[in-house]
Structures are given as C-alpha cells and as structure tokens.
Protein backbone atom coordinates (compact mmCIF):
# COMPACT_ATOMS: atom_id res chain seq x y z
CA UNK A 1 -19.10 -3.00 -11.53
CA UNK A 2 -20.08 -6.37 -10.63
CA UNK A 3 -16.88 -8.05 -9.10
CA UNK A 4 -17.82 -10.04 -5.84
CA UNK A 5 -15.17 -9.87 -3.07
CA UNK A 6 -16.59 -13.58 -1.09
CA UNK A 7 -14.83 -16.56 -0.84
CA UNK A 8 -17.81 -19.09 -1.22
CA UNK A 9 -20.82 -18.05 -3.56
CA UNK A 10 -23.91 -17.23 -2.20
CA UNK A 11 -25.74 -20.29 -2.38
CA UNK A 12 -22.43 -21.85 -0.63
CA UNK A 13 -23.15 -19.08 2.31
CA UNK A 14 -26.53 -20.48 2.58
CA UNK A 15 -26.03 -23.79 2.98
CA UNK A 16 -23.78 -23.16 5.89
CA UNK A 17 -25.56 -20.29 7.73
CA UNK A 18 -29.16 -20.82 6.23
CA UNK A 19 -29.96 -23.99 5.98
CA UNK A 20 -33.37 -25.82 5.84
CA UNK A 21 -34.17 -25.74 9.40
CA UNK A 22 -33.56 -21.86 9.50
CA UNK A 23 -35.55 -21.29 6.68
CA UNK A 24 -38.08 -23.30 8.47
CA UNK A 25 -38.49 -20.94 10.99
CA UNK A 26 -38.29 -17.99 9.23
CA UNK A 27 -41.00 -19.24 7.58
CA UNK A 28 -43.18 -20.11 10.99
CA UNK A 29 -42.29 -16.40 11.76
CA UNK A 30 -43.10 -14.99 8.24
CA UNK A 31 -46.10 -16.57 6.45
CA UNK A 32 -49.66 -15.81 7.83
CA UNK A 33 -51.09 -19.67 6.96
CA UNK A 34 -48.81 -21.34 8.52
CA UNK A 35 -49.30 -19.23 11.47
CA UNK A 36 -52.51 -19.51 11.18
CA UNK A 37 -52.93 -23.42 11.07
CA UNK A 38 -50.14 -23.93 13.95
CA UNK A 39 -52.75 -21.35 16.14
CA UNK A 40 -55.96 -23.27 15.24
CA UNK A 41 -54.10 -26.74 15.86
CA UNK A 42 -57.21 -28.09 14.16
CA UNK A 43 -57.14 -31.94 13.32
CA UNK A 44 -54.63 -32.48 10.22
CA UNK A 45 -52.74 -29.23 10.88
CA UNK A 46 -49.52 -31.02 10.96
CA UNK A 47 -49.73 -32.60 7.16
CA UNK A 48 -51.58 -28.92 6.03
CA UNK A 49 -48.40 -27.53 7.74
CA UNK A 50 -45.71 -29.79 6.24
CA UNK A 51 -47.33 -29.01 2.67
CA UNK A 52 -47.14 -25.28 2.86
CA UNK A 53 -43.46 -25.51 4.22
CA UNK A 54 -42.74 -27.83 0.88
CA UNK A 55 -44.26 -25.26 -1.17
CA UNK A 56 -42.55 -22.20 0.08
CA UNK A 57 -39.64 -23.30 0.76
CA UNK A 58 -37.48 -23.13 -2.95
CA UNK A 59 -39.01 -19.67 -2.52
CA UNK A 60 -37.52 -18.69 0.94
CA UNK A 61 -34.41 -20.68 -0.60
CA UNK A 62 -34.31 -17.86 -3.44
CA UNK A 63 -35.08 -14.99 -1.17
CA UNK A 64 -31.97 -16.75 1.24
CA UNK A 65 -29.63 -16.41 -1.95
CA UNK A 66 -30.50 -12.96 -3.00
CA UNK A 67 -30.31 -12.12 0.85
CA UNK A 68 -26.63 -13.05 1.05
CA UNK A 69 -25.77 -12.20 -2.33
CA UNK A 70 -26.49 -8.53 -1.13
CA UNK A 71 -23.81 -8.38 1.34
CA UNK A 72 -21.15 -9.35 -1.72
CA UNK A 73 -21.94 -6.33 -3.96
CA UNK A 74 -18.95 -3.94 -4.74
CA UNK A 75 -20.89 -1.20 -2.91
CA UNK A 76 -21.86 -2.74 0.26
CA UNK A 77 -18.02 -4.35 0.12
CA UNK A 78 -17.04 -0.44 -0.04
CA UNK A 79 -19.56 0.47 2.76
CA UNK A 80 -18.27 -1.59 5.03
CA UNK A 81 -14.58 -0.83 4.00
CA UNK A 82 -13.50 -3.58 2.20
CA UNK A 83 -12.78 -1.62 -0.79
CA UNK A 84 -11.39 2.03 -0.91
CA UNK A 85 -13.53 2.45 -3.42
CA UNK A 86 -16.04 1.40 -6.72
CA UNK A 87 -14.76 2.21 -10.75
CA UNK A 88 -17.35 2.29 -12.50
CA UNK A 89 -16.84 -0.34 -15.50
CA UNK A 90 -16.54 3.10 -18.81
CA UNK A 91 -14.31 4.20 -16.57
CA UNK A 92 -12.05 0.52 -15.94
CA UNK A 93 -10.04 0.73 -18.69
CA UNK A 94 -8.71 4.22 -18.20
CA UNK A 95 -8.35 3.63 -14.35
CA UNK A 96 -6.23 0.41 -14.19
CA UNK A 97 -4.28 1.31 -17.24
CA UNK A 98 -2.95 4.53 -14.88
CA UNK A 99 -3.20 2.57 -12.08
CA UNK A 100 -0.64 0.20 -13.89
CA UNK A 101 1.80 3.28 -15.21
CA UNK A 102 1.51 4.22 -11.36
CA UNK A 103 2.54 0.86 -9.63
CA UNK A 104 5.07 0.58 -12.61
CA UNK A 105 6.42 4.01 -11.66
CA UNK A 106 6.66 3.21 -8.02
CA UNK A 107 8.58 -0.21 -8.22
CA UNK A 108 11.08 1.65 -11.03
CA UNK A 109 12.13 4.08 -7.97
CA UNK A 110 11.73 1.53 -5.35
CA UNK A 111 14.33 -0.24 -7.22
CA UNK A 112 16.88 3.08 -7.14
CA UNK A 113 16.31 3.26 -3.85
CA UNK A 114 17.07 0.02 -3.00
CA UNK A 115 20.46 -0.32 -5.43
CA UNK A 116 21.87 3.23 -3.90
CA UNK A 117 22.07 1.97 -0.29
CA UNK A 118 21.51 -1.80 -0.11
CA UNK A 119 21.00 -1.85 3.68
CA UNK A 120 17.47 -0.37 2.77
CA UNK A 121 14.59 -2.94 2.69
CA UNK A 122 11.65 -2.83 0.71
CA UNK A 123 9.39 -1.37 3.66
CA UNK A 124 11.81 1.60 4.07
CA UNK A 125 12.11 2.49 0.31
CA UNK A 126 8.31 2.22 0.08
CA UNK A 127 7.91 4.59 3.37
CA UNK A 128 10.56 6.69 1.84
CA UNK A 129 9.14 7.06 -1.80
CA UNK A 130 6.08 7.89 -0.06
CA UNK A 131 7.40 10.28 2.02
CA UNK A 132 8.40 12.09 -1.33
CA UNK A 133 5.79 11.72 -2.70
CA UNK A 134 3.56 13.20 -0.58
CA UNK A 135 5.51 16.52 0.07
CA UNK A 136 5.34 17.40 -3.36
CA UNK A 137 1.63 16.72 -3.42
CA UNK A 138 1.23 18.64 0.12
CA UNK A 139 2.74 21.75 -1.76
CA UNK A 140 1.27 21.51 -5.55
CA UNK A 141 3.59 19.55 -7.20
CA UNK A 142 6.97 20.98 -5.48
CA UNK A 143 9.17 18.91 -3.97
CA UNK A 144 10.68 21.36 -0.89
CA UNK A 145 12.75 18.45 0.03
CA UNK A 146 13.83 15.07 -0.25
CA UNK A 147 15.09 14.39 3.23
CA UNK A 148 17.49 11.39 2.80
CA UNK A 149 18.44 11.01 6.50
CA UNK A 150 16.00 7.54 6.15
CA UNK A 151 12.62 6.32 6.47
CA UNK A 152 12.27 7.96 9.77
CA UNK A 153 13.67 11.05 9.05
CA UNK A 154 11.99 14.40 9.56
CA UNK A 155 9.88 14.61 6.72
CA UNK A 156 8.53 11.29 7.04
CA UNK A 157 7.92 12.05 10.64
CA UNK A 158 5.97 15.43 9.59
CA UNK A 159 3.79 13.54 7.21
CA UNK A 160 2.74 10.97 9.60
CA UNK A 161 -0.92 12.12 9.76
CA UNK A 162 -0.98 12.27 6.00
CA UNK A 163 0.07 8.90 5.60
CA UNK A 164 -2.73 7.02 7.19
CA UNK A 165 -4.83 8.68 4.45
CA UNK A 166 -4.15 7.52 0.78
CA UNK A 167 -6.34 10.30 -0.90
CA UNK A 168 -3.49 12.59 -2.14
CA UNK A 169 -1.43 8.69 -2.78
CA UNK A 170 -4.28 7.37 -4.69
CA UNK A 171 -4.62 10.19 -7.27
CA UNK A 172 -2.16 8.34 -9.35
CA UNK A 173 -2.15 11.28 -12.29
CA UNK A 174 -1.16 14.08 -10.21
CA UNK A 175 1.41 11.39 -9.00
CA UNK A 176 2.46 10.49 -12.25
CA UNK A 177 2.51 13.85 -13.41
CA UNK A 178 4.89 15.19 -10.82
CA UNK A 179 7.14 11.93 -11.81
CA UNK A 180 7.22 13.46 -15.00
CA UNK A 181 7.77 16.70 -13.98
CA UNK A 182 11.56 18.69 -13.85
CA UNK A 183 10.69 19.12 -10.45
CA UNK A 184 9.93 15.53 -9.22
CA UNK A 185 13.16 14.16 -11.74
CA UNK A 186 15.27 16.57 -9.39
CA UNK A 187 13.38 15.05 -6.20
CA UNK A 188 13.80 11.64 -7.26
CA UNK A 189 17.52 11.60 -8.54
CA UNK A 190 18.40 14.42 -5.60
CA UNK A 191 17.37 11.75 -2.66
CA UNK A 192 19.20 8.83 -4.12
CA UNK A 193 22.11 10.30 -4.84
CA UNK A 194 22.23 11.32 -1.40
CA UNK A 195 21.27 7.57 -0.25
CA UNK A 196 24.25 6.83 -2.82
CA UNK A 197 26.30 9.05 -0.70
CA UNK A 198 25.53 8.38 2.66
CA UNK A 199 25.61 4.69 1.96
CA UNK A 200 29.24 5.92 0.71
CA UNK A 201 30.03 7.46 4.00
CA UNK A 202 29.23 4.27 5.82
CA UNK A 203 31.57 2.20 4.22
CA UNK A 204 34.39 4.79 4.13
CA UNK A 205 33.98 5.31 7.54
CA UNK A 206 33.48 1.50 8.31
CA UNK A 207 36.68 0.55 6.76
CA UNK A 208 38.93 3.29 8.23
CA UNK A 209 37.89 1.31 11.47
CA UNK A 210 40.88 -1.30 10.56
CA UNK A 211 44.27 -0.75 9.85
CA UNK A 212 44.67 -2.85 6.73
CA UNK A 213 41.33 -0.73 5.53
CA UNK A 214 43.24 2.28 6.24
CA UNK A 215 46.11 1.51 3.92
CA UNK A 216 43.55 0.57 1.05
CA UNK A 217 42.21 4.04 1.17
CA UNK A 218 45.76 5.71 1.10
CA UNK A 219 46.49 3.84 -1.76
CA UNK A 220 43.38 4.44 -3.52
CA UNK A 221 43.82 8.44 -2.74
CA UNK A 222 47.85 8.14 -3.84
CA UNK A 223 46.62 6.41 -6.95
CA UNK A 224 44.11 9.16 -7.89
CA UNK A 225 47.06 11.39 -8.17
CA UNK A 226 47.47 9.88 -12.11
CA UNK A 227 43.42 9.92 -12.70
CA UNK A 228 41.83 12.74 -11.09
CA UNK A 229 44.07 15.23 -8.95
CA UNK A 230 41.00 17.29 -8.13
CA UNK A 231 39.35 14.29 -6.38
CA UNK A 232 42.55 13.71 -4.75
CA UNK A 233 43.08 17.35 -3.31
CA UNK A 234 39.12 17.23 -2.55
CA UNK A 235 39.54 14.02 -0.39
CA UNK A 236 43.00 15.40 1.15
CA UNK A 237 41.13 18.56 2.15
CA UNK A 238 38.19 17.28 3.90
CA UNK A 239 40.57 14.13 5.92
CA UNK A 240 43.02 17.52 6.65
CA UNK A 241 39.52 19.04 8.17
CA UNK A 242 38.72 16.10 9.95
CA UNK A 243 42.21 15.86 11.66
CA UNK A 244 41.59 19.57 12.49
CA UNK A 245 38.36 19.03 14.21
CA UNK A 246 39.41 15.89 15.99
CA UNK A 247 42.57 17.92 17.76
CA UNK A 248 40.10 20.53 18.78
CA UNK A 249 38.18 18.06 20.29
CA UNK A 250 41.36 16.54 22.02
C-alpha cells in the first residue's frame, strides 16, 4: 500500500525542518566544488560559490523531499510501530470487509452486554468481551468459561499477559468463526444472562433494603400465585433458605 500516516506532506516537513539555509550546508559538506573553491579562497570564489549553490540547490531540494517522504511510507510507519501492521492492496478488499463483519460483531455484543446490566460502561464490556474472547481462542475455539463476576474477574485477571498482545484478537476469522460457532453462541448468551442475573440480584437485594421495597416484593411474589406458582414456590424456597442461613448465623 501507499497510505501516508503524516500530518503535513513532505515538502511541508521541509520547509520547516529543511529549509534553505540547511540545505546550504549540507551542500558545503556534500559537493566536492564547492569545497573545493571555499579551500582555494582564490579571487571570485564567493560569486563561483553562490552560482554552484543556485544550481544545486532545486536538486538538494528534491533529494530533501524524497528524504522525508521516506520516513512516511506504510513500512517504515510499521517499523517504528505506528502501524500493527501493512495489507497489501489484492489483499484490502478481503481484509477490511472481515475487519468490518469483526468490529460489527463486537459492538452487536458490546451492546448485550451493556443492556443486561446497565451499571457496565463501555470500557468494562469491551475488557469483558475480550476476556471471552480470548479464552476460547487460548483453547481452540472452546469457550471453558464465561466468568461473569465482571471485568476484573478471574478470567480476565488470568489473561492479563495475553491481553497486551492483540495477535490471537486480531485474527478476526478465527474470531468470527467462533462467534458463529454453537460453542461461542453458548459463551456469548451464557455470560449475559448471568450479567442479566446478577444485575437482577442487585436490585432485589437493593430494594429489600427499605421497608416500602419490601412490601412491593411480597406483593409481586403473592401475585405470582395466579401467573406462575412454580416461580412463586421457587422464590419462597430460596427467601425460606435465606432466613435459615441468617438464624445460623445469629
């Protein structure tokens, strides 16, 4: 490819860090005659001087260009670590169009994430998702586990030297593929439905905390009795354990 990375264009860069007087003495160190003539110092030398510096110089001007130009190409931008990397221009098409599915993919989940538990930000859902993400790629394409307890859970926390390195990230097909796959489907909707039901835990819990709360959920589990009794007896069941365990504790 030819894509330049630079803010100013190179004859731009020249004028401000090569300008005339520069080239000027590149020139006194460079060019044999007009070393010559300012070591003889014979009589005229100045005016022979002056009139080989007017005839090189749109040629030091072009070499100046080219010079700076250099240090804008895609591969010395990726030498240097500007770029991750260089696609070749056959290969563009192909590359962004995945690239595009990819990012596409990403936001889609992102966006799951986000509307299961909406105390996650953007940052966390991204360090989640990536957190995924990479252990299915760590083990083939299998997602072991999802590990929902947040962006700093264990997994995350176990992947932390994988995730300053984006070469399993950046292969966006073996990404996409595992997207696709039963196995990342069951990773994806497995995590946010526990998000879904932690975030569900927090606000149970967070409105038992006052009294008025207290008698909405009593009414809302006496009401279930006439919609679904087996979510009633399942909510009964696990307050009835949590009674239990708090008298033990007592």
């Amino acid at each position: 490819g030819g894509a330049r990375g630079g803010v100013l264009e190179a004859e731009g860069m020249v004028e401000i860090k090569f300008r005339t007087p520069d080239l000027l003495a590149a020139m006194a160190r460079t060019d044999p005659t007009v070393r010559r003539l300012k070591a003889e110092a014979t009589p005229g030398w100045e005016a022979a001087v002056k009139a080989r510096e007017e005839v090189l110089l749109p040629v030091y001007r072009q070499v100046a260009v080219a010079f700076a130009a250099m240090h804008d190409t895609p591969a010395r931008m990726a030498a240097v670590g500007v770029l991750k990397g260089v696609v070749p221009w056959v290969a563009s098409r192909a590359f962004f169009a995945t690239r595009l599915r990819r990012r596409l993919l990403d936001e889609d989940i992102i966006a799951r994430i986000r509307a299961a538990d909406t105390l996650v930000a953007r940052p966390a859902a991204e360090q989640l998702l990536r957190s995924w993400q990479l252990v299915a790629l760590c083990n083939g394409g299998r997602s072991e586990s999802t590990d929902t307890d947040g962006p700093k859970g264990p997994a995350a926390v176990q992947l932390a030297a994988w995730s300053n390195d984006d070469k399993l990230l950046g292969d966006d097909k073996a990404v996409l593929a595992w997207a696709a796959s039963k196995e990342g489907r069951s990773a994806v909707d497995g995590g946010i439905a526990d998000l879904r039901a932690a975030a569900a835990r927090r606000l149970v819990g967070a409105t038992l905390e006052h009294p008025g709360g207290r008698e909405g959920v009593v009414a809302a589990i006496a009401a279930l009795g006439a919609t679904d009794e087996d979510l009633r007896q399942q909510l009964l069941q696990a307050l009835h354990g949590r009674c239990l365990k708090r008298e033990d504790a007592l």
